[in-house]
PDB file of N, CA and C in Angstrom:
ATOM      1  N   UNK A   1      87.782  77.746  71.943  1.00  0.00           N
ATOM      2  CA  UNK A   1      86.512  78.143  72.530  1.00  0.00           C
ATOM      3  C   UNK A   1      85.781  79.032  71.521  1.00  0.00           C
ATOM      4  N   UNK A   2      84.491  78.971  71.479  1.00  0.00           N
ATOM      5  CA  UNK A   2      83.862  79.739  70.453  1.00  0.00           C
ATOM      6  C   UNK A   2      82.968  80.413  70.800  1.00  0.00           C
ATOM      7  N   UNK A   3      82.423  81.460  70.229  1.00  0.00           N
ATOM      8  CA  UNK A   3      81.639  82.539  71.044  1.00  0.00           C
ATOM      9  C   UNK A   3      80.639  82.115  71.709  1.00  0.00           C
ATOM     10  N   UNK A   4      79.990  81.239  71.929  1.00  0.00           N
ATOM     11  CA  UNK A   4      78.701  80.677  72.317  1.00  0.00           C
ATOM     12  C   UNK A   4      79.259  80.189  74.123  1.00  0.00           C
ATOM     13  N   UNK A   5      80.325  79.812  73.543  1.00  0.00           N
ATOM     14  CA  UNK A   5      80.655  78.776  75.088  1.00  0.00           C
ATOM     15  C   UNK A   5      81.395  80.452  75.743  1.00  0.00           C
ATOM     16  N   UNK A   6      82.200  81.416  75.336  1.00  0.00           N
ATOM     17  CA  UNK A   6      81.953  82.411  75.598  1.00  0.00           C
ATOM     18  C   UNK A   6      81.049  83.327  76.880  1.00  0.00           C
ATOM     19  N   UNK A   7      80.407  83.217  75.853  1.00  0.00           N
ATOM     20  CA  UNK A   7      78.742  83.651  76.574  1.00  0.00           C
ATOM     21  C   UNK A   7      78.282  82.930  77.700  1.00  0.00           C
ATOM     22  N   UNK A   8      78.382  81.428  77.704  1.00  0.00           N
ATOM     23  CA  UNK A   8      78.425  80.983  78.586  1.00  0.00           C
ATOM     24  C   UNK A   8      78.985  81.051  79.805  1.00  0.00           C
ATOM     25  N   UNK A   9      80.010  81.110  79.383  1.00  0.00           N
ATOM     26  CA  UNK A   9      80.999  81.766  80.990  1.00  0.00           C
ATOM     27  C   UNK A   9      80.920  83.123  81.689  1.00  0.00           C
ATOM     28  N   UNK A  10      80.112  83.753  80.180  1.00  0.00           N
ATOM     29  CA  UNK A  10      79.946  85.169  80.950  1.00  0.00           C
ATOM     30  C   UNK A  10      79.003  85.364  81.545  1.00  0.00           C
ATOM     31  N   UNK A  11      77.771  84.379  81.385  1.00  0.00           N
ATOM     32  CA  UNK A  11      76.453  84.652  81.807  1.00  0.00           C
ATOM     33  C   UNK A  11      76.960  83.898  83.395  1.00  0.00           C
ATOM     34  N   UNK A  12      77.301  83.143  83.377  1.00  0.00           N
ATOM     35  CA  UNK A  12      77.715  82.408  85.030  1.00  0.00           C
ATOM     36  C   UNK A  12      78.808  83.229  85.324  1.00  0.00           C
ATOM     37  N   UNK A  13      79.564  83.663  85.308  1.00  0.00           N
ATOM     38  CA  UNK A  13      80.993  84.802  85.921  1.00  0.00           C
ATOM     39  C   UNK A  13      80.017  86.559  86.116  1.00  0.00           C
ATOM     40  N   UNK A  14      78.894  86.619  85.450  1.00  0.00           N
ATOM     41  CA  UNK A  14      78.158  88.018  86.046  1.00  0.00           C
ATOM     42  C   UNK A  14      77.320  87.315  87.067  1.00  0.00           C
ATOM     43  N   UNK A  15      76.574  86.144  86.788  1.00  0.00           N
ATOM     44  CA  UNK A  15      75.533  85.899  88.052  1.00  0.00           C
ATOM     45  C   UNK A  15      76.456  85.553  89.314  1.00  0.00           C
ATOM     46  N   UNK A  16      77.426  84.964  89.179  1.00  0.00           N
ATOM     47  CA  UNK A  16      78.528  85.168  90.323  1.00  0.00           C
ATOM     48  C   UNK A  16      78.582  86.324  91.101  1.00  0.00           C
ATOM     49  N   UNK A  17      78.738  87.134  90.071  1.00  0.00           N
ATOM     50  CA  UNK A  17      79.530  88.131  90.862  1.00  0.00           C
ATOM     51  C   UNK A  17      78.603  89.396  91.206  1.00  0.00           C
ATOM     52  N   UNK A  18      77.318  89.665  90.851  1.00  0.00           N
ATOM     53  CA  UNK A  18      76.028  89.827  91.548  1.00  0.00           C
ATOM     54  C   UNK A  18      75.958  89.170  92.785  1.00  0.00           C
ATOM     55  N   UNK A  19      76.210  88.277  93.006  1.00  0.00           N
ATOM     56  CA  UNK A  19      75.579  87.109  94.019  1.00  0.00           C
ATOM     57  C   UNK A  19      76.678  87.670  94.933  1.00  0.00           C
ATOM     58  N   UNK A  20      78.122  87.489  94.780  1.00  0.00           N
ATOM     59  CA  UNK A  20      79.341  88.129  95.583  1.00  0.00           C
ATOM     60  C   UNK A  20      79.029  89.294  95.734  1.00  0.00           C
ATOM     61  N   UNK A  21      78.442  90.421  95.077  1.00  0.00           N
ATOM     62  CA  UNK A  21      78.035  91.765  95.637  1.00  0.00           C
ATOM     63  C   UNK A  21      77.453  92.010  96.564  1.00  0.00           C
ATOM     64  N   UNK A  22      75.988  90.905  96.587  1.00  0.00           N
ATOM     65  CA  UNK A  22      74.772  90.895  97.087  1.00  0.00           C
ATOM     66  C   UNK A  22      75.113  90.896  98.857  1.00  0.00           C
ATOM     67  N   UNK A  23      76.311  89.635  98.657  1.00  0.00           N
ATOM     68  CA  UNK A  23      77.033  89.639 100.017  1.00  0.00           C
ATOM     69  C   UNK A  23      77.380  90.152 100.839  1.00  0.00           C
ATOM     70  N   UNK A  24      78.275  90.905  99.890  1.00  0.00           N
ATOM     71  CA  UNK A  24      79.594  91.985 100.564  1.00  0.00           C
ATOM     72  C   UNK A  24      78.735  93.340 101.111  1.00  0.00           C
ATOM     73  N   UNK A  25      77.591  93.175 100.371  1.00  0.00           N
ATOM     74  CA  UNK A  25      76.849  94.951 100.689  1.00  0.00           C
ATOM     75  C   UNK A  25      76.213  94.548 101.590  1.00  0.00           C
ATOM     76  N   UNK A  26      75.934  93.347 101.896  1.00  0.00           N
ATOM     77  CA  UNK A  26      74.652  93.256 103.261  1.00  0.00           C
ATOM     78  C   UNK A  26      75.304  92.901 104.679  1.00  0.00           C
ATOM     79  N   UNK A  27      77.281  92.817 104.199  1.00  0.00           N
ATOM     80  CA  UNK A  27      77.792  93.331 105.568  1.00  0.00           C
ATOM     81  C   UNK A  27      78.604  94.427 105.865  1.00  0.00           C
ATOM     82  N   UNK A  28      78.551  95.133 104.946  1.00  0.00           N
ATOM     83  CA  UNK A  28      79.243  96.307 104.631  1.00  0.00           C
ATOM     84  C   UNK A  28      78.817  97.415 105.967  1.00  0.00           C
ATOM     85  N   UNK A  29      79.759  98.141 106.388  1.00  0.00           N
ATOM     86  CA  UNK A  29      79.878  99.012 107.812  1.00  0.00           C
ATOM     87  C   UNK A  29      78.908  98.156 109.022  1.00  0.00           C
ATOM     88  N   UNK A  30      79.114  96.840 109.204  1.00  0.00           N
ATOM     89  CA  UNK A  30      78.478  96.370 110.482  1.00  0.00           C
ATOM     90  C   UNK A  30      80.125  95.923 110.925  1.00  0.00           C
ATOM     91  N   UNK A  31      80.002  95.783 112.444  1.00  0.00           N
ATOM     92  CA  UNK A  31      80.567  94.675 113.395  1.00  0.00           C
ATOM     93  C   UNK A  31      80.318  93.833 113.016  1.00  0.00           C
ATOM     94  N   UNK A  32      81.841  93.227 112.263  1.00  0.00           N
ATOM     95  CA  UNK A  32      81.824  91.582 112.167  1.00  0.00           C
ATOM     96  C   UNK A  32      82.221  90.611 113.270  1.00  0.00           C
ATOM     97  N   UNK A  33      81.852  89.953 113.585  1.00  0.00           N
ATOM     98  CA  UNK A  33      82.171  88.993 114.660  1.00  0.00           C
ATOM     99  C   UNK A  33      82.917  88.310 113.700  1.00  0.00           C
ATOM    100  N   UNK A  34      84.487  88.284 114.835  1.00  0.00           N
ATOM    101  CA  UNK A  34      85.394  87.524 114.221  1.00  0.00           C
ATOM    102  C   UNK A  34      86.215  86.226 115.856  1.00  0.00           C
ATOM    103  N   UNK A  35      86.477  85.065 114.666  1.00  0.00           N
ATOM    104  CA  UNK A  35      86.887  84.047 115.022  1.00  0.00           C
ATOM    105  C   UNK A  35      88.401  83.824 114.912  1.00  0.00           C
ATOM    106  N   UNK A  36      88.908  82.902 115.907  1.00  0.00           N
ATOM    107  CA  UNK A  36      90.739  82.588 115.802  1.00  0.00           C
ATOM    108  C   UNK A  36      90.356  81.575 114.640  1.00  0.00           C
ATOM    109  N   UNK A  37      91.207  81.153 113.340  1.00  0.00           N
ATOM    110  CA  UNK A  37      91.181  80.139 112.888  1.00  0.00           C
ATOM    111  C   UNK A  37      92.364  79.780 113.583  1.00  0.00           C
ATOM    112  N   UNK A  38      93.499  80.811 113.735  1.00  0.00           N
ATOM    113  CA  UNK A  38      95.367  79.871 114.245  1.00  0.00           C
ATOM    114  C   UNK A  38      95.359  80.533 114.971  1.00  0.00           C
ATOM    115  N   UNK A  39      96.626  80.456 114.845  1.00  0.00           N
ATOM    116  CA  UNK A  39      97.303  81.434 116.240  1.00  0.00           C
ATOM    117  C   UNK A  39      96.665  83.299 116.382  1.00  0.00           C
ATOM    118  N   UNK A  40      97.256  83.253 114.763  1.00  0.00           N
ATOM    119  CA  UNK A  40      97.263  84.911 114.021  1.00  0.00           C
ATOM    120  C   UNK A  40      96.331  84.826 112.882  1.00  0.00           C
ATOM    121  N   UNK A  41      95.335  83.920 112.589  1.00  0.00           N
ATOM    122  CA  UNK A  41      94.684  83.647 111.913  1.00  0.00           C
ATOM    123  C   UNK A  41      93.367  84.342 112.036  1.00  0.00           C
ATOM    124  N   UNK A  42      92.922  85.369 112.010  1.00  0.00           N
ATOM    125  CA  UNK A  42      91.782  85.645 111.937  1.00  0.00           C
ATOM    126  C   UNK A  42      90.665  86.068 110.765  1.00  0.00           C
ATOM    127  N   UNK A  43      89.341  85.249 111.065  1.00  0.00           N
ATOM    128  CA  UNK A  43      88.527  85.197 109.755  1.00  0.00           C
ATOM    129  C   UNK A  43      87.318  85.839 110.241  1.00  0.00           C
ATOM    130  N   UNK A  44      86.954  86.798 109.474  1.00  0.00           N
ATOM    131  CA  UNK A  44      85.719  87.635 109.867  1.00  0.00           C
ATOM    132  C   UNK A  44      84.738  86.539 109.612  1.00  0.00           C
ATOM    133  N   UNK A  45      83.236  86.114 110.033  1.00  0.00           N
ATOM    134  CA  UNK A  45      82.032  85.425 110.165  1.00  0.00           C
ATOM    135  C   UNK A  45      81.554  85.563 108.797  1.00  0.00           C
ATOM    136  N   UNK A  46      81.720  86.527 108.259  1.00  0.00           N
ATOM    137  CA  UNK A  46      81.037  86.738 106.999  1.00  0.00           C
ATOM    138  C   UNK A  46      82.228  86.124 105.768  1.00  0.00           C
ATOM    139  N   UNK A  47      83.480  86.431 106.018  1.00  0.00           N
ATOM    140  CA  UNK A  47      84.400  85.121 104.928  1.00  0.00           C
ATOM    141  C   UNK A  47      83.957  83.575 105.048  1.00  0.00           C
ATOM    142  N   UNK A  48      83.600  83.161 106.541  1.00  0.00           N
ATOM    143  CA  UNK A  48      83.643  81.761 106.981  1.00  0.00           C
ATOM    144  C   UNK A  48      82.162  81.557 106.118  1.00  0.00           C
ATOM    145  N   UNK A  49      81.223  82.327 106.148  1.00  0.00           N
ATOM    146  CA  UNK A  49      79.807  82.131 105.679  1.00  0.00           C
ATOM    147  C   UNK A  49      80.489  82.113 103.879  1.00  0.00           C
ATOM    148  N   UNK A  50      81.093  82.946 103.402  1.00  0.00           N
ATOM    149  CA  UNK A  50      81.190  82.899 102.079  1.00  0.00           C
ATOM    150  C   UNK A  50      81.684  81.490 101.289  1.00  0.00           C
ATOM    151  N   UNK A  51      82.625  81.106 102.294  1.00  0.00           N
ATOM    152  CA  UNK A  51      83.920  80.020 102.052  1.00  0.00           C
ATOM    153  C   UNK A  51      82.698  79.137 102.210  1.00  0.00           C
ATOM    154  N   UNK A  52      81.957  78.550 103.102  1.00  0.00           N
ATOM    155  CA  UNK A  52      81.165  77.403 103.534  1.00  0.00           C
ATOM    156  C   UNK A  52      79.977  77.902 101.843  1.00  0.00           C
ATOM    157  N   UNK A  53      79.470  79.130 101.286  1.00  0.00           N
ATOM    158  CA  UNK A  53      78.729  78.711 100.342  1.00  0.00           C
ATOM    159  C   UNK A  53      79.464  78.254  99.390  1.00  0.00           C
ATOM    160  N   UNK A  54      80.329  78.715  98.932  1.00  0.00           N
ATOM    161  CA  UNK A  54      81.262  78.299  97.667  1.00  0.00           C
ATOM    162  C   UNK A  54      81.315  77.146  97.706  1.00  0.00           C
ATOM    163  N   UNK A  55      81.702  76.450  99.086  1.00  0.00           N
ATOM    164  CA  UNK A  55      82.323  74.693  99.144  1.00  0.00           C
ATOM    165  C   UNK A  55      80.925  73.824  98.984  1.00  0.00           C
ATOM    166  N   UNK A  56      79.674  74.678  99.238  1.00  0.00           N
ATOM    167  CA  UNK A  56      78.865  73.575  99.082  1.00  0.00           C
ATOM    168  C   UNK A  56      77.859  73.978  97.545  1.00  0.00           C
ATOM    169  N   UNK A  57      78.390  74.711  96.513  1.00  0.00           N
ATOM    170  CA  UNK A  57      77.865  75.318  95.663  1.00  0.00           C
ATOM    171  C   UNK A  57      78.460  74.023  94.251  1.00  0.00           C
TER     172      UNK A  57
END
C-alpha cells in the first residue's frame, strides 16, 4: 500500500467516524426505547437504526 491509497482510507475512516459521532451524541442521555431481539437479547432503537444504516450504506 502506498501513501496515497493511505490517505485514502484515512479520509473515509475520519468521515466515518464523524458520522458515528454525529449519532451517538444526538442520543446521548435520552430514553432509549428498547426492543426483545431473543429471549435476553436486547437492542436499544438507536443500535437497530445504526445496524439498518451500515447494511444499507
Amino acid at each position: 500500500m502506498n501513501a496515497a491509497e493511505l490517505d485514502a482510507i484515512l479520509v473515509t475512516a475520519r468521515s466515518a467516524a464523524r458520522e458515528a459521532a454525529t449519532f451517538v451524541h444526538g442520543g446521548f442521555r435520552k430514553h432509549p426505547v428498547v426492543e426483545h431481539k431473543g429471549v435476553v437479547d436486547l437492542v436499544r432503537a438507536s443500535i437497530a437504526t445504526a445496524r439498518r444504516s451500515c447494511v444499507s450504506a
